[in-house]
C-alpha atoms as a PDB file:
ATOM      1  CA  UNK A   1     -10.258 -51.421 -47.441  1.00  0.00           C
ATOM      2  CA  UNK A   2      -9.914 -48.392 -45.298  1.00  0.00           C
ATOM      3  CA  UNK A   3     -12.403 -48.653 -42.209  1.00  0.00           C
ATOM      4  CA  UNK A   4     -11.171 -45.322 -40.812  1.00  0.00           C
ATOM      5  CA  UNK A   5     -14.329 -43.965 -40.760  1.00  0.00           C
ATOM      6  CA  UNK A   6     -15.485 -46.261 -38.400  1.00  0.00           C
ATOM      7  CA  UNK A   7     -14.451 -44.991 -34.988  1.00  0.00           C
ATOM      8  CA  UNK A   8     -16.382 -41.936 -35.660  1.00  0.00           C
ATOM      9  CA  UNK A   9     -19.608 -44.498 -36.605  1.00  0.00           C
ATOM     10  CA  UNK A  10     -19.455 -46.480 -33.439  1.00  0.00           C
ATOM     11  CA  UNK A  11     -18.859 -43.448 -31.454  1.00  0.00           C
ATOM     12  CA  UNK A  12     -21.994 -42.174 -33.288  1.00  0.00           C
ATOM     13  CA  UNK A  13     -23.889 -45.249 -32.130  1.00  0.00           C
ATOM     14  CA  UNK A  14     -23.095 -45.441 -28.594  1.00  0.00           C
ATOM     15  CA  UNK A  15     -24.396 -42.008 -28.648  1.00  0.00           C
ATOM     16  CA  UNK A  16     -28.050 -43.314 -30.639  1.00  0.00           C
ATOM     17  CA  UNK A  17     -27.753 -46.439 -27.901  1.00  0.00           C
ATOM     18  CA  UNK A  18     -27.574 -43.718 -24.738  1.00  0.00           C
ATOM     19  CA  UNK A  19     -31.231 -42.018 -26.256  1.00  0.00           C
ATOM     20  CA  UNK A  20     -32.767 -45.278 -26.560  1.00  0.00           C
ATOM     21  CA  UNK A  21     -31.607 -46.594 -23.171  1.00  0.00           C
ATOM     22  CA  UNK A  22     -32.878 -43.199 -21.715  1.00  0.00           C
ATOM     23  CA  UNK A  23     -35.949 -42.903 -23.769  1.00  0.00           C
ATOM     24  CA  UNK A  24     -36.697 -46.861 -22.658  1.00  0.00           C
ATOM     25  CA  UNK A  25     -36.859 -45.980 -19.535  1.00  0.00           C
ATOM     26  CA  UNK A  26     -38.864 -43.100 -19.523  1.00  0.00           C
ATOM     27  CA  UNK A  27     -41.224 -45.064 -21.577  1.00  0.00           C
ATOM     28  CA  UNK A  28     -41.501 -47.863 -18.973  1.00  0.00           C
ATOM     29  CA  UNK A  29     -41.745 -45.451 -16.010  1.00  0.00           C
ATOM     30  CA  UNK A  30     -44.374 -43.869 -17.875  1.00  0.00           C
ATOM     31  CA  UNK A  31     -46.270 -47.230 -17.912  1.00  0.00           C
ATOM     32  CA  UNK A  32     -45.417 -47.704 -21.930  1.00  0.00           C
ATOM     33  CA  UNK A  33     -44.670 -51.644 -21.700  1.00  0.00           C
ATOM     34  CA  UNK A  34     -44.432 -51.905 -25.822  1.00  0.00           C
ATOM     35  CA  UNK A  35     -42.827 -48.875 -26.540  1.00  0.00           C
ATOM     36  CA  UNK A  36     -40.229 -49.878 -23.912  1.00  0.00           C
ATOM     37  CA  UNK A  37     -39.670 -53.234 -25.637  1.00  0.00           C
ATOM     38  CA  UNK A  38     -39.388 -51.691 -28.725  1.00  0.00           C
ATOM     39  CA  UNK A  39     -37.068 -48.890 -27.943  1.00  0.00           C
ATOM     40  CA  UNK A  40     -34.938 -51.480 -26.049  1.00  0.00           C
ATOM     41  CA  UNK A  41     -34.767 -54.073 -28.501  1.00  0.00           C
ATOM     42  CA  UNK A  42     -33.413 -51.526 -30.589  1.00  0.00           C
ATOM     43  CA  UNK A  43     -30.632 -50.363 -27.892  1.00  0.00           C
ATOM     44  CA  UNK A  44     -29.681 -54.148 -28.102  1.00  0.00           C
ATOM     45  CA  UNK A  45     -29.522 -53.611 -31.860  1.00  0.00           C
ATOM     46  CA  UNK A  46     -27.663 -50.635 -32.300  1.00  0.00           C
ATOM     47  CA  UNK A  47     -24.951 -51.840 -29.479  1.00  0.00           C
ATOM     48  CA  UNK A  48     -24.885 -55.235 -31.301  1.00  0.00           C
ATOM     49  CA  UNK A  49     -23.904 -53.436 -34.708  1.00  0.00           C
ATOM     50  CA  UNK A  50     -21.321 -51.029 -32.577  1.00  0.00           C
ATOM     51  CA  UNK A  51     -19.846 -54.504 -31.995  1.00  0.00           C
ATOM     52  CA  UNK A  52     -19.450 -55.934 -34.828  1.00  0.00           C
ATOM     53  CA  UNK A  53     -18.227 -52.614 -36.652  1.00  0.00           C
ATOM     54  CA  UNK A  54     -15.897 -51.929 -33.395  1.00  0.00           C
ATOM     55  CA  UNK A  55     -14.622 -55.759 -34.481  1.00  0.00           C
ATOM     56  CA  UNK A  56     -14.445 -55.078 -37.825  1.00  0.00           C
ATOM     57  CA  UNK A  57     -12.444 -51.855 -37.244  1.00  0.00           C
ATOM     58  CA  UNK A  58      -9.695 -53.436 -35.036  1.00  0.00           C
ATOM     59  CA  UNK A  59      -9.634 -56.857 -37.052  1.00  0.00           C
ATOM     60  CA  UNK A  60      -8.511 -54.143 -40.108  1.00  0.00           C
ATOM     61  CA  UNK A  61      -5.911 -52.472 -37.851  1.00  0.00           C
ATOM     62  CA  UNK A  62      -4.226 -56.230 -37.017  1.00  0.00           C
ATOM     63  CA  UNK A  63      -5.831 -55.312 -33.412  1.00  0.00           C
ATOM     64  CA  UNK A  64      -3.813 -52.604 -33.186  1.00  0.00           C
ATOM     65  CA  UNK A  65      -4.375 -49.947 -30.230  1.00  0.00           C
ATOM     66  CA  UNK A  66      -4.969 -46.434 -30.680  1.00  0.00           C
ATOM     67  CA  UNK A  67      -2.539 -44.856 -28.100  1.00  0.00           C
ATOM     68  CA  UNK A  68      -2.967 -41.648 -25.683  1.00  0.00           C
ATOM     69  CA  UNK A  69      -0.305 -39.613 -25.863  1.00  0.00           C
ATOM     70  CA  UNK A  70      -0.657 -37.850 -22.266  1.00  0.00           C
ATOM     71  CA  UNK A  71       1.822 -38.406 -19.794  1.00  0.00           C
ATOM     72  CA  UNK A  72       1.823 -38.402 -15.538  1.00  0.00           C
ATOM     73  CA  UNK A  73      -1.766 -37.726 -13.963  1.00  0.00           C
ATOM     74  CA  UNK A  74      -3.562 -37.436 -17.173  1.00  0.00           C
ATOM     75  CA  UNK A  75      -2.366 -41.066 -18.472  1.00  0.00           C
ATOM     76  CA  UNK A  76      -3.273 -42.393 -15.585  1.00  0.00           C
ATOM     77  CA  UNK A  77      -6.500 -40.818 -15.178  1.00  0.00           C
ATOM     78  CA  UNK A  78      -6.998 -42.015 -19.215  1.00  0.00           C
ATOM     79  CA  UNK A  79      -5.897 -45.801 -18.303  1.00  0.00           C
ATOM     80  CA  UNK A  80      -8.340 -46.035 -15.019  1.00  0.00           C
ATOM     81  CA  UNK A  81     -11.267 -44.973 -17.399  1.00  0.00           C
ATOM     82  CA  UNK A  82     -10.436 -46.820 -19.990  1.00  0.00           C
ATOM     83  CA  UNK A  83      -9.861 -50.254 -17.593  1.00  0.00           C
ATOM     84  CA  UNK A  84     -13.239 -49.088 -16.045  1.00  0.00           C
ATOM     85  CA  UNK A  85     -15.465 -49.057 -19.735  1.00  0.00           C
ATOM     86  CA  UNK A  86     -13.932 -52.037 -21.097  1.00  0.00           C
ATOM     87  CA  UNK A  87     -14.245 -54.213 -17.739  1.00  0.00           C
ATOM     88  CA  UNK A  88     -17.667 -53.003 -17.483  1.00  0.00           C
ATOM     89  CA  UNK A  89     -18.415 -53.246 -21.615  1.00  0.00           C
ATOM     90  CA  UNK A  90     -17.585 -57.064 -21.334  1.00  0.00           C
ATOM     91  CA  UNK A  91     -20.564 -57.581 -19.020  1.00  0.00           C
ATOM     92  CA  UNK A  92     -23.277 -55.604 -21.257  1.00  0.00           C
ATOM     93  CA  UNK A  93     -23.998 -58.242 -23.838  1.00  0.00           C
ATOM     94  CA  UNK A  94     -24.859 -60.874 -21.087  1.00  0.00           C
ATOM     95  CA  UNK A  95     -26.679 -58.622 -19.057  1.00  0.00           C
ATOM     96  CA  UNK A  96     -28.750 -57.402 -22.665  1.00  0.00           C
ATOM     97  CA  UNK A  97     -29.530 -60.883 -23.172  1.00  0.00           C
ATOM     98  CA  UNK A  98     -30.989 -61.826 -19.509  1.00  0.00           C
ATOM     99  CA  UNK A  99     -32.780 -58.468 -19.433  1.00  0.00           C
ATOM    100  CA  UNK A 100     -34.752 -59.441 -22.819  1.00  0.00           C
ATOM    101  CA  UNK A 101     -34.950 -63.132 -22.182  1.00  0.00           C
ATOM    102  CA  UNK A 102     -36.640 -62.092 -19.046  1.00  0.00           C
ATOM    103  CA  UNK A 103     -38.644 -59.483 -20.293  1.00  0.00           C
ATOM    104  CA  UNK A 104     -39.963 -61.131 -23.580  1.00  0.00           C
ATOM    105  CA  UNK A 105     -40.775 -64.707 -21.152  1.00  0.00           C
ATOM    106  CA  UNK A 106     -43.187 -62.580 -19.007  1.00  0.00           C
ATOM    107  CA  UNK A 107     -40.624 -62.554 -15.958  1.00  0.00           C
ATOM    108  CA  UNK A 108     -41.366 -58.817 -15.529  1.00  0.00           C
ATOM    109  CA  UNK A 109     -39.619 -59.171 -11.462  1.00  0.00           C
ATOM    110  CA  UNK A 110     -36.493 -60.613 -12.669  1.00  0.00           C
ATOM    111  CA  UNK A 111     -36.747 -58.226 -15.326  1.00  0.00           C
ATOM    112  CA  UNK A 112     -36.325 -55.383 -13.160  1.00  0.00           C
ATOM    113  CA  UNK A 113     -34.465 -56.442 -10.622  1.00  0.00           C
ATOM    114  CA  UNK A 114     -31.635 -57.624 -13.285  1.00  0.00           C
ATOM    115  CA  UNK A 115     -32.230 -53.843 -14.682  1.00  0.00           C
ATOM    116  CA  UNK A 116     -31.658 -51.978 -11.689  1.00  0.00           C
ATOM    117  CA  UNK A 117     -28.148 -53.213 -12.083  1.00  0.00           C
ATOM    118  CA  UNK A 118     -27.723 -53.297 -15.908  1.00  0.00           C
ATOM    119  CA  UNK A 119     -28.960 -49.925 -17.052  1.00  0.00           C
ATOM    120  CA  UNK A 120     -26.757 -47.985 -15.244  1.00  0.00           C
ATOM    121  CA  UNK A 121     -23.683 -50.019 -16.402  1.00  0.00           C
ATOM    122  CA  UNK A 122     -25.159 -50.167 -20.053  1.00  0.00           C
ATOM    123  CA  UNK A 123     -25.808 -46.149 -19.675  1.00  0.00           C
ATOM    124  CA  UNK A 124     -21.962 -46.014 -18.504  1.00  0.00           C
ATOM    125  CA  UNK A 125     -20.641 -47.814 -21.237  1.00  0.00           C
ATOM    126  CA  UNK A 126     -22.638 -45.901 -23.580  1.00  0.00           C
ATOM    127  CA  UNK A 127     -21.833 -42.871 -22.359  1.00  0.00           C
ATOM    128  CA  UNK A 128     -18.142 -43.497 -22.030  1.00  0.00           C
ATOM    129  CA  UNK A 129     -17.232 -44.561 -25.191  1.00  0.00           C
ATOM    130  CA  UNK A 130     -18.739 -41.522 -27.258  1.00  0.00           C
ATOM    131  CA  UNK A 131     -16.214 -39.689 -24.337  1.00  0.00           C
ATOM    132  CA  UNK A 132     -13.228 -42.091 -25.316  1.00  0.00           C
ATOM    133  CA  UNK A 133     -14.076 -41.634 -28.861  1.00  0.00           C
ATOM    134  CA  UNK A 134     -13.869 -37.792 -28.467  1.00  0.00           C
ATOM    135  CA  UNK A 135     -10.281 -38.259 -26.270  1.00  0.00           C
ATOM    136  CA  UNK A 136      -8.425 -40.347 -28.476  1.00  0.00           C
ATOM    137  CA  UNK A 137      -9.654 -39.268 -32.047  1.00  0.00           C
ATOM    138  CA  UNK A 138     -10.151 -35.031 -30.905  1.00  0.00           C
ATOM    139  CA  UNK A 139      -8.265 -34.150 -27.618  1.00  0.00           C
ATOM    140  CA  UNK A 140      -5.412 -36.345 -28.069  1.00  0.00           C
ATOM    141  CA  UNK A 141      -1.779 -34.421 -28.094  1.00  0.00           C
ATOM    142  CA  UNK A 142       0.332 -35.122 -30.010  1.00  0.00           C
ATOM    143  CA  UNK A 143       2.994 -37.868 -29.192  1.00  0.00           C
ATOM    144  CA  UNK A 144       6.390 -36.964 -27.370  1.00  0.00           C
END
């Protein structure tokens, strides 16, 4: 089965996931405790199926990397952001989990402590791989 069509899905969802995460906190800042929950528990969902489809998608491809065909300053630059979303992409799912095992047990200061740090990476992440998406599938040139 050809899951081609998936990069463009999961690029699609870490755009959805970068709303919610904004929206969620506008929503909490605006005093909106369940709406917050809500729109964050469905962040968490919407990042949880860009992982399995993102697992699904390489799993088809043997795990197989989609290479950037720039060369000097511009490969470099590439590699740096693409060492800094997947280093930081490993620590979302734990830092999901705390943030709603906190949150749902009623331990609203650990909550937002843990968030102060978290939403910003999770926002990064987000935000990066709709850009990655967009340099390796649009603005890549073509190989050498």
């Amino acid at each position: 089965m050809d899951l081609g069509f998936l990069p463009a899905v999961n690029a699609s969802l870490n755009a959805l996931a970068t709303l919610l995460l904004v929206r969620g906190r506008l929503l909490v800042r605006a005093g909106r405790v369940d709406a917050h929950r809500r729109t964050m528990l469905a962040a968490f969902g919407v990042s949880t199926l860009f992982l399995a489809l993102y697992l699904a998608h390489k799993a088809s491809r043997s795990f197989e990397n989609t290479t950037f065909h720039a060369e000097g300053a511009a490969k470099a630059a590439y590699l740096v952001f693409l060492a800094a979303h997947v280093a930081l992409a490993m620590t979302v799912p734990v830092f999901a989990i705390a943030l709603i095992r906190h949150g749902l047990a009623g331990r609203i200061d650990r909550h937002r402590r843990l968030a102060r740090v978290a939403w910003p990476i999770w926002m990064y992440v987000s935000v990066s791989g709709v850009m990655l998406y967009f340099l390796l599938y649009h603005l890549n040139p073509a190989p050498a």
